[in-house]
N, C-alpha and C. Protein backbone atom coordinates (compact mmCIF):
# COMPACT_ATOMS: atom_id res chain seq x y z
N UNK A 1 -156.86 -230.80 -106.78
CA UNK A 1 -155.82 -231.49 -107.50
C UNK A 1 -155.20 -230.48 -108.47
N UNK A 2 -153.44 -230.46 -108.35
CA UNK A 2 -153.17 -229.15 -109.13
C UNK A 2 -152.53 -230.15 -110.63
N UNK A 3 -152.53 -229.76 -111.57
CA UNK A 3 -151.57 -230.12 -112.64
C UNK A 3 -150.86 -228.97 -113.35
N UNK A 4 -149.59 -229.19 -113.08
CA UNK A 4 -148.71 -228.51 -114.06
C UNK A 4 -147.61 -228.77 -115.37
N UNK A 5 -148.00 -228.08 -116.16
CA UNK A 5 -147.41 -228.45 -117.76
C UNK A 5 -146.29 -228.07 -118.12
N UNK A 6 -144.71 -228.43 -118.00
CA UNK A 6 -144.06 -227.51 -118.42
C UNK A 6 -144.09 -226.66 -120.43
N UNK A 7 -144.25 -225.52 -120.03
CA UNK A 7 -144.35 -225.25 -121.64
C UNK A 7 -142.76 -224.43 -122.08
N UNK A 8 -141.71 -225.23 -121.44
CA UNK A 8 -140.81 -224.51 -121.74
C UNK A 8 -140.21 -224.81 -123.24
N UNK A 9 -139.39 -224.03 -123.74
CA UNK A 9 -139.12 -224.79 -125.36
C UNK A 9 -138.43 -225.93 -125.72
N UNK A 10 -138.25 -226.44 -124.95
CA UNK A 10 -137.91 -227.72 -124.93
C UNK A 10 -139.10 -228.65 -125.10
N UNK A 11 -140.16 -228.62 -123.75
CA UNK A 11 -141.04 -229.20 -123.94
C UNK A 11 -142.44 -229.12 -125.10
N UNK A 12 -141.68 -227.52 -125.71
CA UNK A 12 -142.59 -226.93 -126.37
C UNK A 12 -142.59 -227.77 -127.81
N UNK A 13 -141.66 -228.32 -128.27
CA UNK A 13 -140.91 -228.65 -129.35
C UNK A 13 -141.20 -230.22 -129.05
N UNK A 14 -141.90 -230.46 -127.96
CA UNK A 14 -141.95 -232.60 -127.57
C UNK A 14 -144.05 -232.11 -127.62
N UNK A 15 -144.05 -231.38 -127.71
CA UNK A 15 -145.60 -231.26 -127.63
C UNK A 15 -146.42 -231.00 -126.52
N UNK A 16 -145.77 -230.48 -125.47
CA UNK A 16 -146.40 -229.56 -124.61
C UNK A 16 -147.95 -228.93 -124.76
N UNK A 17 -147.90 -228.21 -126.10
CA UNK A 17 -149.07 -227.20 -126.67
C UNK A 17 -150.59 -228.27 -126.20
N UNK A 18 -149.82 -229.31 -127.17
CA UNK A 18 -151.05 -230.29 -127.67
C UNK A 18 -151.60 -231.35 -125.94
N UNK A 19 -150.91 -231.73 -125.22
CA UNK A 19 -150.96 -231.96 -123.94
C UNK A 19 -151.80 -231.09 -123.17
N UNK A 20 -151.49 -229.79 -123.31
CA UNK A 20 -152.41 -228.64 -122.63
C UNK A 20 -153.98 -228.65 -123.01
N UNK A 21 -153.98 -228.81 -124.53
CA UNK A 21 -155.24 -228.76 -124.96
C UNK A 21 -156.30 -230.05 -124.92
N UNK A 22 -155.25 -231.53 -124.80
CA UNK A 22 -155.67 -232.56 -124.82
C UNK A 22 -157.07 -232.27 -122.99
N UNK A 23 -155.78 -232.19 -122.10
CA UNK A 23 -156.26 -231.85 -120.78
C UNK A 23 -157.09 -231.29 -120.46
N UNK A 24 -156.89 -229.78 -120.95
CA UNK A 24 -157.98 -229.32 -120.96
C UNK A 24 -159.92 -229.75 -121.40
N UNK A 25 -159.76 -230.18 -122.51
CA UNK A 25 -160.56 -230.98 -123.13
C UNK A 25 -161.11 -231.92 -122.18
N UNK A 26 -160.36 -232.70 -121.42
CA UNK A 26 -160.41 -234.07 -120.93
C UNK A 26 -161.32 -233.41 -119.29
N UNK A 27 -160.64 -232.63 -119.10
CA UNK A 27 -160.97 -232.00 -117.75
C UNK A 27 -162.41 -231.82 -117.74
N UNK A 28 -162.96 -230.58 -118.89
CA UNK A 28 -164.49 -230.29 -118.93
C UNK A 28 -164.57 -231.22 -119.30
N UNK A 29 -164.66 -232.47 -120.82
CA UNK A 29 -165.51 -233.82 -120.78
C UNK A 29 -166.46 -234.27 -119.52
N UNK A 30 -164.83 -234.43 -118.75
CA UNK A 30 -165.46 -235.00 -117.81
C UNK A 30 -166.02 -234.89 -116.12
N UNK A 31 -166.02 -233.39 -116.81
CA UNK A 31 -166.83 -232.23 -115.46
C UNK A 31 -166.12 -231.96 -114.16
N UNK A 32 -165.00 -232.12 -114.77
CA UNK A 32 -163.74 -232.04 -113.55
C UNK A 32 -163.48 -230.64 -113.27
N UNK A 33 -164.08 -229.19 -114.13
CA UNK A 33 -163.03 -227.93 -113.57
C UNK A 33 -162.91 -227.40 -112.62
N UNK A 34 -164.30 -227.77 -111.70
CA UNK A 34 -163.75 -227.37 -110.45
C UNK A 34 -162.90 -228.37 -109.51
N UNK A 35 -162.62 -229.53 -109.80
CA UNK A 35 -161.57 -230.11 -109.08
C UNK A 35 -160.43 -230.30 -109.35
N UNK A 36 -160.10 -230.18 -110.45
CA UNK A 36 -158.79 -230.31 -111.35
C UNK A 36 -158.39 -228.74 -111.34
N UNK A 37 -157.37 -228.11 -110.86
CA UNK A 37 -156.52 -226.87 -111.36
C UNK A 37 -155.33 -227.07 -112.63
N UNK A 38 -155.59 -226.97 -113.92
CA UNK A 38 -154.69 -226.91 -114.58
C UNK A 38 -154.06 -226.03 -114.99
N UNK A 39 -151.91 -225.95 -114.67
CA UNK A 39 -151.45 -224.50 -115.35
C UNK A 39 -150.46 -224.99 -116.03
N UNK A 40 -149.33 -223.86 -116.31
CA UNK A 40 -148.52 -223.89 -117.25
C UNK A 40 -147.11 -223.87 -116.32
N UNK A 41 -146.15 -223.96 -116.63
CA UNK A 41 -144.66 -223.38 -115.85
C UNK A 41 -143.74 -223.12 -117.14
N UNK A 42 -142.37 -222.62 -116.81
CA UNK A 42 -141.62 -222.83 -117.66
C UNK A 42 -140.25 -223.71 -117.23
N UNK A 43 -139.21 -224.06 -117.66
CA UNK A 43 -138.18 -225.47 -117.68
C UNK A 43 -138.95 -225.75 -116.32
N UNK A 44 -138.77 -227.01 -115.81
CA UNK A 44 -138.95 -227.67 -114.45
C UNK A 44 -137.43 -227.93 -114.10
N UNK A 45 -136.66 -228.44 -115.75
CA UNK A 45 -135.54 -228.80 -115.49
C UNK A 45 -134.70 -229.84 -115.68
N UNK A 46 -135.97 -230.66 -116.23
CA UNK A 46 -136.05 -232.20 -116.12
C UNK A 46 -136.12 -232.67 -117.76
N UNK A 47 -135.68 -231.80 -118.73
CA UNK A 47 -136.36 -231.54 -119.75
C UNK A 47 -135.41 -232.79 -121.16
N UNK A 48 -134.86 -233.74 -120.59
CA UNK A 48 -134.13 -235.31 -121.22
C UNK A 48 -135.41 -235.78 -121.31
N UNK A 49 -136.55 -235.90 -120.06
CA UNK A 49 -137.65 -236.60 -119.88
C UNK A 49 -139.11 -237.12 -120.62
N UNK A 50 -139.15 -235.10 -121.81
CA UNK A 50 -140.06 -235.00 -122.42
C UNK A 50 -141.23 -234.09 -121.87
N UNK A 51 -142.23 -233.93 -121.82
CA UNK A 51 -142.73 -233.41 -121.81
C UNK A 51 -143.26 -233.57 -120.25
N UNK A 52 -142.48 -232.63 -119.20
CA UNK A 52 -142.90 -232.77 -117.51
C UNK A 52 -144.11 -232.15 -117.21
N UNK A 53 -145.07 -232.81 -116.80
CA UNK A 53 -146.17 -232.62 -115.45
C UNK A 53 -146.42 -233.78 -114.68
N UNK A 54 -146.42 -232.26 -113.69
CA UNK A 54 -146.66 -232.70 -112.22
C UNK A 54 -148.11 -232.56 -111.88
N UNK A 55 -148.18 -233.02 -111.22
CA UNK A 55 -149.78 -233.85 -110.60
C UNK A 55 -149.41 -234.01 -109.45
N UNK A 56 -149.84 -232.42 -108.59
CA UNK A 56 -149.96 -232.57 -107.32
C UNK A 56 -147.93 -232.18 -106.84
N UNK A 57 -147.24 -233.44 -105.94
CA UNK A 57 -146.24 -233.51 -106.01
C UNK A 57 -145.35 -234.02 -106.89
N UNK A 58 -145.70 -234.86 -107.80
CA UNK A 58 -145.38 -236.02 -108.61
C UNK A 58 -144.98 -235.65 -109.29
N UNK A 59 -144.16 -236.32 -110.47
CA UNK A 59 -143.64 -235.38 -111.82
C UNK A 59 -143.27 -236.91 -112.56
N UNK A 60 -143.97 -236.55 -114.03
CA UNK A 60 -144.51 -237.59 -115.12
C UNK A 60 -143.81 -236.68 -116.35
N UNK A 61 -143.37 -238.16 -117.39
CA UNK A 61 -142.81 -237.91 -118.68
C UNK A 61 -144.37 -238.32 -119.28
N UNK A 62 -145.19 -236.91 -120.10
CA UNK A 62 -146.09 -237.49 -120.87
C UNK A 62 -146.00 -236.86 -122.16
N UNK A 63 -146.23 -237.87 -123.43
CA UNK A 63 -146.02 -236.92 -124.53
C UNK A 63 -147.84 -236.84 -124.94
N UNK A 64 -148.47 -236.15 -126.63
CA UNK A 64 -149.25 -236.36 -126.94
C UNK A 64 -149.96 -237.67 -127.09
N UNK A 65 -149.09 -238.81 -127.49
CA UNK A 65 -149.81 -239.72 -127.60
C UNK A 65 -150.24 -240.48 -126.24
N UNK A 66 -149.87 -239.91 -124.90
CA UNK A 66 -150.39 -240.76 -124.13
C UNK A 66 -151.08 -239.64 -123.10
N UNK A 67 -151.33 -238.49 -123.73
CA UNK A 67 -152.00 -237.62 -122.65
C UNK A 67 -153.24 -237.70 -121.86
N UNK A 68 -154.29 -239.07 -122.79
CA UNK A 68 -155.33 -239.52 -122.71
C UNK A 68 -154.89 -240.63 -121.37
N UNK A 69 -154.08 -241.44 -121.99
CA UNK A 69 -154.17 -242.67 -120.80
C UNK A 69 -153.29 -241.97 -119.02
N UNK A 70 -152.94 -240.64 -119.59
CA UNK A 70 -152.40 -240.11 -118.43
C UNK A 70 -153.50 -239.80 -117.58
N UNK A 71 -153.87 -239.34 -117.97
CA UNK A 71 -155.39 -238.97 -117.45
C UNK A 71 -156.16 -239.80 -117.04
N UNK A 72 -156.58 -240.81 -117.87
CA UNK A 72 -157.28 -241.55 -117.11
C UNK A 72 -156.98 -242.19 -115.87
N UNK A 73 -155.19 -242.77 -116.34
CA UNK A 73 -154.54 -242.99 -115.04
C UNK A 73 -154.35 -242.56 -113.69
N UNK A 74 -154.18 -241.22 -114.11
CA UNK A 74 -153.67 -240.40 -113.00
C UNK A 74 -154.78 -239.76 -112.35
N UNK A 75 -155.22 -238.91 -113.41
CA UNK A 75 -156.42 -238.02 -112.50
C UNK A 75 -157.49 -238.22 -112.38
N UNK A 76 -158.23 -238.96 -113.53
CA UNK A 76 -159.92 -239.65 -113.64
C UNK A 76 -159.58 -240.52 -112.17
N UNK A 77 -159.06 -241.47 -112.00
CA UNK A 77 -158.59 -242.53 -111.53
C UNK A 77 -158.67 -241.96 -110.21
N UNK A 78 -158.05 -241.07 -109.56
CA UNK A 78 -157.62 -240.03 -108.27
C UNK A 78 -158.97 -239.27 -108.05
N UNK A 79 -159.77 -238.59 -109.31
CA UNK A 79 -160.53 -237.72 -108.67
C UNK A 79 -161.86 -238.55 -108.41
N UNK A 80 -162.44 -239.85 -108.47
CA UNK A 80 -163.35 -240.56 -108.35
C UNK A 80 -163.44 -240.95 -107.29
């Protein structure tokens, strides 16, 4: 499962940083690093949206405050 973060300055400035670190975090918690690939990009392009990752093919508006329920949603949820 790949996830990508855009950290462009756009998204950098909606909280990108803090998303990266949330994830990260969330990933080892919950003993995911070898199934979860998490990276970085810069604009996707999409950047009205907020803060873009993609998961896999998919592409999600997530800011800090919901980086947790993204996760659980998306990838806890997927990698079980």
């Amino acid at each position: 499962m790949k996830i990508t973060v855009c950290i462009g300055s756009s998204c950098h400035l909606k909280g990108s940083r803090q998303i990266v670190e949330q994830l990260q975090y969330l990933i080892a918690e919950t003993g995911l690093k070898d199934t979860v690939e998490l990276g970085g990009t810069f604009c996707m392009g999409n950047c009205q949206n907020g803060v873009c990752v993609t998961l896999d093919e998919s592409t999600f508006s997530v800011t800090p405050e919901t980086a947790k329920d993204f996760f659980n949603e998306k990838i806890l949820a997927k990698a079980v």
